[in-house]
N, C-alpha and C. Protein backbone atom coordinates (compact mmCIF):
# COMPACT_ATOMS: atom_id res chain seq x y z
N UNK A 1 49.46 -7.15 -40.28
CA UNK A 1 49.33 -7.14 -38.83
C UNK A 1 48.24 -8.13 -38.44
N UNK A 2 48.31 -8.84 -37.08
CA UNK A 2 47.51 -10.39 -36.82
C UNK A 2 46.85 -8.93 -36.15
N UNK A 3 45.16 -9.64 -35.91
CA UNK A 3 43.88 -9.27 -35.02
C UNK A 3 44.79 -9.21 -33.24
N UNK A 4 43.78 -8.59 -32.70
CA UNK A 4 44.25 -7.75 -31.95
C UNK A 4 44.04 -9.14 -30.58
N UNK A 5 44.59 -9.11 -29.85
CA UNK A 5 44.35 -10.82 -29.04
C UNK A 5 44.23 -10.07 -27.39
N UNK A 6 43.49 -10.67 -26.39
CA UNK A 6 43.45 -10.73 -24.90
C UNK A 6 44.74 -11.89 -24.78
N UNK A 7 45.56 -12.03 -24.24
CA UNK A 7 46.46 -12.74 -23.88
C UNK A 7 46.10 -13.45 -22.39
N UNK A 8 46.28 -12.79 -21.62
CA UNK A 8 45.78 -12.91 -20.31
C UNK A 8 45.27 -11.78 -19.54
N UNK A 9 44.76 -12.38 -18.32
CA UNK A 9 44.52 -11.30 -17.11
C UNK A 9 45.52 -10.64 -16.44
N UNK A 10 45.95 -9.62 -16.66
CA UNK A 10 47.46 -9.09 -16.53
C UNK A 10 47.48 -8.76 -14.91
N UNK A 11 46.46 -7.95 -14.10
CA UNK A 11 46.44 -7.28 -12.88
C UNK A 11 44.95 -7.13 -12.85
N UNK A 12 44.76 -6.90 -11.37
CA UNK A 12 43.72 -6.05 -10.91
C UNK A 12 44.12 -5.46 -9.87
N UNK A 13 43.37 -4.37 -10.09
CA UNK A 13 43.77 -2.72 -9.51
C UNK A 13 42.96 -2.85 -8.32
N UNK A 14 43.42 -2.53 -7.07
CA UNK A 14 43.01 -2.37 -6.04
C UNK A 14 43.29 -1.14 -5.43
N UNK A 15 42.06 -0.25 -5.16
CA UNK A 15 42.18 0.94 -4.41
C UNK A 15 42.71 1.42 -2.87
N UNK A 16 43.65 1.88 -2.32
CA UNK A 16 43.80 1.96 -1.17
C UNK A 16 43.94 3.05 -0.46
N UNK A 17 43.85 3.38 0.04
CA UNK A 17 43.73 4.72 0.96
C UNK A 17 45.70 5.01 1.77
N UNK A 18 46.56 3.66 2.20
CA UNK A 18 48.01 3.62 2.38
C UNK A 18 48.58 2.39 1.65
N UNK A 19 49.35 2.50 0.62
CA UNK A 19 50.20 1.40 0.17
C UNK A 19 50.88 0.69 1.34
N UNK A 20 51.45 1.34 2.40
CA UNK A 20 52.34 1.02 3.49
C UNK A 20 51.46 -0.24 4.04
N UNK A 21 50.29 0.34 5.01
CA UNK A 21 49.26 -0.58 5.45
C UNK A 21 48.91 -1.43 5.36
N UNK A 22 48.55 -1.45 3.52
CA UNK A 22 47.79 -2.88 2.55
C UNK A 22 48.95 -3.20 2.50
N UNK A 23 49.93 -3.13 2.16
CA UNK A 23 51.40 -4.00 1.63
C UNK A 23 51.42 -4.43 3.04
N UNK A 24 51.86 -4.54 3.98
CA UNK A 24 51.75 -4.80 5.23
C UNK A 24 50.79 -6.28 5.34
N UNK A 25 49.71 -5.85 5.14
CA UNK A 25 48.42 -7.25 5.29
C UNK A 25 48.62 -8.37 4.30
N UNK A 26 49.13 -7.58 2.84
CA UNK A 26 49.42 -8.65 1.19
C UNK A 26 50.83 -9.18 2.26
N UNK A 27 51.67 -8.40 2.24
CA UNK A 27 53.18 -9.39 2.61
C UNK A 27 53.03 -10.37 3.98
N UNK A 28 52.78 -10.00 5.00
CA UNK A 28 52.46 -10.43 6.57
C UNK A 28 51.90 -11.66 6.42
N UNK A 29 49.92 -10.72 5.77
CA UNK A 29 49.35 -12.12 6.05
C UNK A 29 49.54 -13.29 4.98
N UNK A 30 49.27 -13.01 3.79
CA UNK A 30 49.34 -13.43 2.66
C UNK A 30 50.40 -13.91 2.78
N UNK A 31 51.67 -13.18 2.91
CA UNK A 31 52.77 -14.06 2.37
C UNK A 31 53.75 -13.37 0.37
N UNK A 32 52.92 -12.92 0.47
CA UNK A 32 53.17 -12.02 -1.33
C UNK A 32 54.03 -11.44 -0.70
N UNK A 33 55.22 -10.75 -1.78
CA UNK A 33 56.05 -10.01 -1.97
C UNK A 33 55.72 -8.78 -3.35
N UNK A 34 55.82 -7.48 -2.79
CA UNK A 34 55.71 -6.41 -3.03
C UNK A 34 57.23 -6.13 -4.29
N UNK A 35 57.13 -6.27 -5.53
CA UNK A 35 57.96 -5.63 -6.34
C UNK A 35 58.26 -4.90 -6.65
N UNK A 36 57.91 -3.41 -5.81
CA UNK A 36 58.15 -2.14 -5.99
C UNK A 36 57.37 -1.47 -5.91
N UNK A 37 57.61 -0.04 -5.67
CA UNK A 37 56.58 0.79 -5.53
C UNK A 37 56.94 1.97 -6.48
N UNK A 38 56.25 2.48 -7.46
CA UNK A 38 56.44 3.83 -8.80
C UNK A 38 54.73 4.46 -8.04
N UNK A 39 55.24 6.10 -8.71
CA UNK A 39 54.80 6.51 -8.39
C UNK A 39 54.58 7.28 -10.15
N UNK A 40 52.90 7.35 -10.51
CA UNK A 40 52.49 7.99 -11.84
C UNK A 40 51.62 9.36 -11.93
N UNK A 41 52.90 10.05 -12.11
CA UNK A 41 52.47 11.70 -11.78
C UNK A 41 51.21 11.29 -13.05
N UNK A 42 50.83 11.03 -14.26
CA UNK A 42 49.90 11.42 -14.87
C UNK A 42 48.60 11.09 -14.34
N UNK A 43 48.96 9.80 -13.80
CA UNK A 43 47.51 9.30 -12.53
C UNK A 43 47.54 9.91 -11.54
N UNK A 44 48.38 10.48 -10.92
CA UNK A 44 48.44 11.18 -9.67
C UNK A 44 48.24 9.65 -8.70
N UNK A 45 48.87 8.86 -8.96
CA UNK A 45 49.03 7.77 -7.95
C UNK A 45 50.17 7.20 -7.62
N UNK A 46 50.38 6.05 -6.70
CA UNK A 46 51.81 5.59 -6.35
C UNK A 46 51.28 4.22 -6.27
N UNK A 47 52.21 3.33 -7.00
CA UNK A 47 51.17 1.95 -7.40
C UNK A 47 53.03 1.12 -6.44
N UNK A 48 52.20 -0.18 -6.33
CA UNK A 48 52.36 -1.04 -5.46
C UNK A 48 52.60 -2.76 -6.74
N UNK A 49 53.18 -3.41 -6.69
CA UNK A 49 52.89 -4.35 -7.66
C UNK A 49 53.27 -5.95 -6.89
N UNK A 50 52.29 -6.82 -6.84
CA UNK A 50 52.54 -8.12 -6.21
C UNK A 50 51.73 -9.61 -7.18
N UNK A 51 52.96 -10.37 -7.14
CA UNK A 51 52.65 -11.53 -8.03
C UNK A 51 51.87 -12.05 -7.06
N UNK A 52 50.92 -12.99 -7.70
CA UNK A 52 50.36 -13.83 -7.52
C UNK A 52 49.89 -15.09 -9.15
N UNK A 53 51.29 -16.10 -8.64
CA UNK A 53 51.43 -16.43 -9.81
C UNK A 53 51.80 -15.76 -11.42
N UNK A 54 50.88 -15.53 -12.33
CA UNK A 54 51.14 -14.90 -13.62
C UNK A 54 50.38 -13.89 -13.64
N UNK A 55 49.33 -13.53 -12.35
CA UNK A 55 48.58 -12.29 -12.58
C UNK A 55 49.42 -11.51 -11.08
N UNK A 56 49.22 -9.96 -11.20
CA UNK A 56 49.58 -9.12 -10.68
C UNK A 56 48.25 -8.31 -9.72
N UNK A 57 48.59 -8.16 -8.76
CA UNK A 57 47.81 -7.33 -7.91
C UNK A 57 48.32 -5.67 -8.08
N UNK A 58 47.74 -4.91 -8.11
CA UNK A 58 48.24 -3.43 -8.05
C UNK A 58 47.53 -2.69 -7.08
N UNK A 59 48.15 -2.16 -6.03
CA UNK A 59 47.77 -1.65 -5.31
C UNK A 59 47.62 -0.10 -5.44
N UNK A 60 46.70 0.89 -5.76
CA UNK A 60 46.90 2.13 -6.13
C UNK A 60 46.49 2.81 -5.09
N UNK A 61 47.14 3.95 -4.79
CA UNK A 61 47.18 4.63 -3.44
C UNK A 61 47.33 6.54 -4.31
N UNK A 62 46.35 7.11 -3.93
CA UNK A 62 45.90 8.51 -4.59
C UNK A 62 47.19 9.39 -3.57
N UNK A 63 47.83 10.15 -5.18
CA UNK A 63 48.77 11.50 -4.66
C UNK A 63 48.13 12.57 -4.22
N UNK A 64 47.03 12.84 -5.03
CA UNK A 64 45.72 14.28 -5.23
C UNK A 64 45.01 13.63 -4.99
N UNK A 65 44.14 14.55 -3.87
CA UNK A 65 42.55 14.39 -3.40
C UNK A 65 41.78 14.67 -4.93
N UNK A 66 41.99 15.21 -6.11
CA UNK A 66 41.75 15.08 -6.88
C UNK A 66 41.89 14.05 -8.21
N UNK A 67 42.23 13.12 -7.44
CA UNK A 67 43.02 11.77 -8.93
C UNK A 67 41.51 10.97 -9.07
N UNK A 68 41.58 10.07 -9.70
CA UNK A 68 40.27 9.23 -10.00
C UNK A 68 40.48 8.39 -8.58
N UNK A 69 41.54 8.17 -8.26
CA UNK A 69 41.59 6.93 -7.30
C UNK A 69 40.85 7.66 -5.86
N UNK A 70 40.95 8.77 -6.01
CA UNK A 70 41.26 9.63 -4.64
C UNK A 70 39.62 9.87 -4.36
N UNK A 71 38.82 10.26 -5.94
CA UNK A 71 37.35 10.16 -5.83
C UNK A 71 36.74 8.60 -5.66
N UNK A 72 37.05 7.55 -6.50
CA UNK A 72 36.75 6.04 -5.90
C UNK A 72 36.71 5.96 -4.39
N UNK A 73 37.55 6.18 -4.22
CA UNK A 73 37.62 5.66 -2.20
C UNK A 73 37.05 6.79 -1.79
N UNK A 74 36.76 7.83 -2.12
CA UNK A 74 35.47 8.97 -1.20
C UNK A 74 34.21 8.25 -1.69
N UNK A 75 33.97 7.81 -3.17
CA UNK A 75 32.79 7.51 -3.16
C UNK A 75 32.21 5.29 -2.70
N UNK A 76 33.40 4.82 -2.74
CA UNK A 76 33.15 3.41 -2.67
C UNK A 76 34.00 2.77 -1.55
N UNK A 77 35.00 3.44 -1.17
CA UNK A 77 35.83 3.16 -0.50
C UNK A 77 36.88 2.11 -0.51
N UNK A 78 37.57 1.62 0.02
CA UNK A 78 38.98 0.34 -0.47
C UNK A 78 38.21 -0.56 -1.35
N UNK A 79 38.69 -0.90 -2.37
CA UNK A 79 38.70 -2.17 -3.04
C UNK A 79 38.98 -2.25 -4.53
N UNK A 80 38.48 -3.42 -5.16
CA UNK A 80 38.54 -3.81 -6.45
C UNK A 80 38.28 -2.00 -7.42
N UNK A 81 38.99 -2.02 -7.83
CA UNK A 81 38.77 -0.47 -8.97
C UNK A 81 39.12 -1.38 -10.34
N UNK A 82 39.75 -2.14 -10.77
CA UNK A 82 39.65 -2.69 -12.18
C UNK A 82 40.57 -4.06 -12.64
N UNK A 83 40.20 -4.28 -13.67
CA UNK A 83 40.73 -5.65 -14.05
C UNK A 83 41.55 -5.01 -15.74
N UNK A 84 42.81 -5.36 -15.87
CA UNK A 84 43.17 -4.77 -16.74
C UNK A 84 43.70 -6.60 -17.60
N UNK A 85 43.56 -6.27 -18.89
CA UNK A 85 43.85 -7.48 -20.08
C UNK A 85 45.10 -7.19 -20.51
N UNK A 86 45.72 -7.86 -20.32
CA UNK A 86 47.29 -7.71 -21.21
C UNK A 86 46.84 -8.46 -22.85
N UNK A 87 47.14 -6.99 -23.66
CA UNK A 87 46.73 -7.53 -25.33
C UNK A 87 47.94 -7.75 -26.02
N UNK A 88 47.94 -8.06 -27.66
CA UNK A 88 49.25 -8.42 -28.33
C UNK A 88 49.42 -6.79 -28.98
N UNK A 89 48.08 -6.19 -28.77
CA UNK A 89 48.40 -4.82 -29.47
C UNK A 89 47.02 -3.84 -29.08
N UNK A 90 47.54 -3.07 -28.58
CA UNK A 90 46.72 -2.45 -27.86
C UNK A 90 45.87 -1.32 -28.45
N UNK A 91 46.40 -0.60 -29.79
CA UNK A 91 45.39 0.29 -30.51
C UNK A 91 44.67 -0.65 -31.22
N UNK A 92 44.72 -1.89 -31.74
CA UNK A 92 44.03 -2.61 -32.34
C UNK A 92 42.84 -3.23 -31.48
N UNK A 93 43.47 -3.22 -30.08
CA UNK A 93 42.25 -3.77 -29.31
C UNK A 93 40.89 -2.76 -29.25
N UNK A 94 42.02 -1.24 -28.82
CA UNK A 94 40.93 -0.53 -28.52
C UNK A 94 39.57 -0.27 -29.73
N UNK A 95 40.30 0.15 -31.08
CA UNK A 95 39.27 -0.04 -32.31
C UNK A 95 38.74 -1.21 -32.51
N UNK A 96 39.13 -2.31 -31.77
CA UNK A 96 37.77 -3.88 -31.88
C UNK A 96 36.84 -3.03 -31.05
N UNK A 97 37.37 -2.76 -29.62
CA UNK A 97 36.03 -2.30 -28.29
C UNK A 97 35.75 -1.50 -29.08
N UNK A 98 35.57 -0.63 -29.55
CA UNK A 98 35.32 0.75 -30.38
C UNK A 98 34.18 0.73 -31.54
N UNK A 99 34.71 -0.34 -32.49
CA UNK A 99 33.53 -0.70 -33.36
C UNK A 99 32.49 -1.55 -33.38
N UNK A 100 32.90 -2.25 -31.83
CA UNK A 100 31.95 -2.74 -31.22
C UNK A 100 30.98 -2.45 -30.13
N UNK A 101 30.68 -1.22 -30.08
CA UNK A 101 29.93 -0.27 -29.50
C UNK A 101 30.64 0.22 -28.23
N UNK A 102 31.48 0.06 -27.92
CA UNK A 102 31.93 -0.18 -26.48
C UNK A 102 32.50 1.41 -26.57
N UNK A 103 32.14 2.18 -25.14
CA UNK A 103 32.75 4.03 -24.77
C UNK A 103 34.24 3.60 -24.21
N UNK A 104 35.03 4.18 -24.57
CA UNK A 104 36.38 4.36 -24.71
C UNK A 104 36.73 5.54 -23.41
N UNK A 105 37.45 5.16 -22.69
CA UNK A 105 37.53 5.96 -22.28
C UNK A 105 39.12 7.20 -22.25
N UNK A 106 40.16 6.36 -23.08
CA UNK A 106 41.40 6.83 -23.63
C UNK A 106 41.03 6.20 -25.00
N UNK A 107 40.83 6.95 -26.09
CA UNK A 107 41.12 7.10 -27.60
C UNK A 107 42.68 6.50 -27.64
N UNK A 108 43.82 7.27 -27.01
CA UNK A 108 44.84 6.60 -27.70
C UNK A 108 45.47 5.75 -25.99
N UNK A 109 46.51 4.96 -25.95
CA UNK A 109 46.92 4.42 -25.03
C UNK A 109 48.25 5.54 -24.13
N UNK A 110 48.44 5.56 -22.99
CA UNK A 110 48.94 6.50 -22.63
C UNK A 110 50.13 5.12 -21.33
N UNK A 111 51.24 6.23 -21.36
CA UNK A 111 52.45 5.38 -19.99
C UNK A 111 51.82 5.37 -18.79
N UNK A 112 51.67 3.86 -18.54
CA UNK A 112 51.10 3.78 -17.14
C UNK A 112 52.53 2.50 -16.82
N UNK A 113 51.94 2.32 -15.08
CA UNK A 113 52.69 1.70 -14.37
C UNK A 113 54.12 0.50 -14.97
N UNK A 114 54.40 0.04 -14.54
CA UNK A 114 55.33 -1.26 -14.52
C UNK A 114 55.77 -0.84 -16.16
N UNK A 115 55.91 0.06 -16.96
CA UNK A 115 56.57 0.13 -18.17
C UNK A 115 55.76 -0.51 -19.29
N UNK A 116 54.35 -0.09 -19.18
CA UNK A 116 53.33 -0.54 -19.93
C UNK A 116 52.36 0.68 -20.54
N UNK A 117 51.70 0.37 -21.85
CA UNK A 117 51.32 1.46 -22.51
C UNK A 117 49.72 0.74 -21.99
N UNK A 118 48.75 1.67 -21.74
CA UNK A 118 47.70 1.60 -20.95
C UNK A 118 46.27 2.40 -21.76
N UNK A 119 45.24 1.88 -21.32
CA UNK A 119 43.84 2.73 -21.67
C UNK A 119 42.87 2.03 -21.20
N UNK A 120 41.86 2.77 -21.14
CA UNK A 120 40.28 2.06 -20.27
C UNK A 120 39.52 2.48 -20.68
N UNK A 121 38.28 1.50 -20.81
CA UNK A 121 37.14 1.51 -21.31
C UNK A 121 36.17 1.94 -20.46
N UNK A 122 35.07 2.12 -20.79
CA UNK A 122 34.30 3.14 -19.44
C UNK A 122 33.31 2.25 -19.24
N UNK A 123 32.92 2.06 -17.40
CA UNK A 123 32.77 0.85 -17.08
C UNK A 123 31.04 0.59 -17.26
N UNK A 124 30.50 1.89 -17.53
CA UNK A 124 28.94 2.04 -18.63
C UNK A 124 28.97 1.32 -19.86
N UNK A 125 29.63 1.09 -20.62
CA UNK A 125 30.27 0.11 -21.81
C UNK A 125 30.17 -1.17 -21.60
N UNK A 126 31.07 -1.70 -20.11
CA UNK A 126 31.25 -2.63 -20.11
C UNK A 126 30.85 -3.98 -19.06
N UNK A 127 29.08 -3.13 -18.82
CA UNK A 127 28.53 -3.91 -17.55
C UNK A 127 29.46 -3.76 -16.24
N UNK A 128 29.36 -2.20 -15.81
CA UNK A 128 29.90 -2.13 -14.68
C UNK A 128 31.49 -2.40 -14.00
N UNK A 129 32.39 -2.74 -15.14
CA UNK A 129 33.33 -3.79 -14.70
C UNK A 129 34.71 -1.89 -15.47
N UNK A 130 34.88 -1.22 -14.46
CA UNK A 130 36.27 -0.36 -15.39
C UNK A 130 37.43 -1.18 -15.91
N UNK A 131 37.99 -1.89 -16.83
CA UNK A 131 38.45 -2.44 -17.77
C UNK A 131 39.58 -1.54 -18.46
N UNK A 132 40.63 -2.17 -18.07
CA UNK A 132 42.01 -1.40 -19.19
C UNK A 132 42.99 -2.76 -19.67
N UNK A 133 43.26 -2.17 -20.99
CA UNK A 133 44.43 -2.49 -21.82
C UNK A 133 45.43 -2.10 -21.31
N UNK A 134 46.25 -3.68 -21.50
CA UNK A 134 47.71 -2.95 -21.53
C UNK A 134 48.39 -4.00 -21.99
N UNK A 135 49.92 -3.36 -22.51
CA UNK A 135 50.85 -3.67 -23.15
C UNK A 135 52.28 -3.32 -23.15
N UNK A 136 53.19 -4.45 -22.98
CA UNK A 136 54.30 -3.67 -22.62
C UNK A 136 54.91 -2.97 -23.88
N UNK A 137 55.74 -1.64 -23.25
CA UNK A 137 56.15 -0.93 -23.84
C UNK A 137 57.56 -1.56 -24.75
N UNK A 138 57.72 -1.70 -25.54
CA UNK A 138 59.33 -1.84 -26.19
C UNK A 138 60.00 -1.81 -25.91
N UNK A 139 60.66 -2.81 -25.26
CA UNK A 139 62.34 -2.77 -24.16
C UNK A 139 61.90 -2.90 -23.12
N UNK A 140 60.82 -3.21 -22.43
CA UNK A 140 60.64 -3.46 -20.80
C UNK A 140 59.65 -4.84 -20.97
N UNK A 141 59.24 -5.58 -20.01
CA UNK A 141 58.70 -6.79 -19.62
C UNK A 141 58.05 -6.75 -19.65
N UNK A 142 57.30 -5.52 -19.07
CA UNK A 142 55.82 -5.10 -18.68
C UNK A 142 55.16 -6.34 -17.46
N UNK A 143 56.36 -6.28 -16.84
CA UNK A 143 55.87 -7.60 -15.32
C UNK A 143 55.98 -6.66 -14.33
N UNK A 144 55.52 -5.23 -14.19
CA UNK A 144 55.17 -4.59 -13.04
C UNK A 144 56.02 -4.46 -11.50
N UNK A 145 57.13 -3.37 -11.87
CA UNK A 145 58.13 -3.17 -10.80
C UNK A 145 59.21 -3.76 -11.40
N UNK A 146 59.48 -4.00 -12.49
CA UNK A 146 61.02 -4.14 -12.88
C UNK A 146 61.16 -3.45 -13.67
């Protein structure tokens, strides 16, 4: 098996309080087109996905006043929540961050959005910045909304 690689900047996660609203301002003003909208009962969120070029915007919008997203925007309100790395292999990444002192914040990678296997590092680890892996799952693109 090859070392574990960052490929690119896959997405950044943007917090929102209405997908409807922000999709509204990304499509209108911007001009972006919205590739779908899934909704991830394990996040308790409903994500939003828009190209911009080869990186992805994700718009995450909280199901439960209890989800992580749902506490972010009580405590920081709309914005940037994370920058996620598309790797060539994603348990290999996490044991590089791992033995390289870095707090983990998923041990193993779990199904998140656009048909991608997912995990995050805790953003005390990583100079402030919440940080996730991801990788597409086997049989999907992992290009977010298809």
């Amino acid at each position: 098996m090859s070392s574990p690689t960052i490929q690119k900047i896959d997405h950044l996660g943007i917090a929102v309080k209405s997908l409807e609203e922000t999709l509204a301002y990304y499509e209108k003003a911007l001009g972006l087109t919205c590739e779908g909208i899934e909704e991830v009962p394990s996040q308790k969120v409903r994500t939003a996905f828009l190209a911009v070029g080869e990186v992805h915007l994700e718009l995450l919008e909280p199901t439960s006043p209890d989800s992580t997203i749902a506490k972010f925007l009580a405590e920081k309100g709309e914005g940037i929540h994370h920058i996620a790395f598309r790797t060539s292999e994603i348990e290999g990444q996490l044991a590089k961050a791992k033995d390289n002192g870095v707090r983990l914040i998923h041990e193993v990678p779990f199904d998140g959005a656009g048909g991608k296997l997912v995990a995050f590092l805790h953003p005390k680890s990583t100079h402030g910045v919440l940080t996730e892996f991801c990788m597409p799952k086997a049989g999907t693109c992992g290009c977010g909304g298809h």
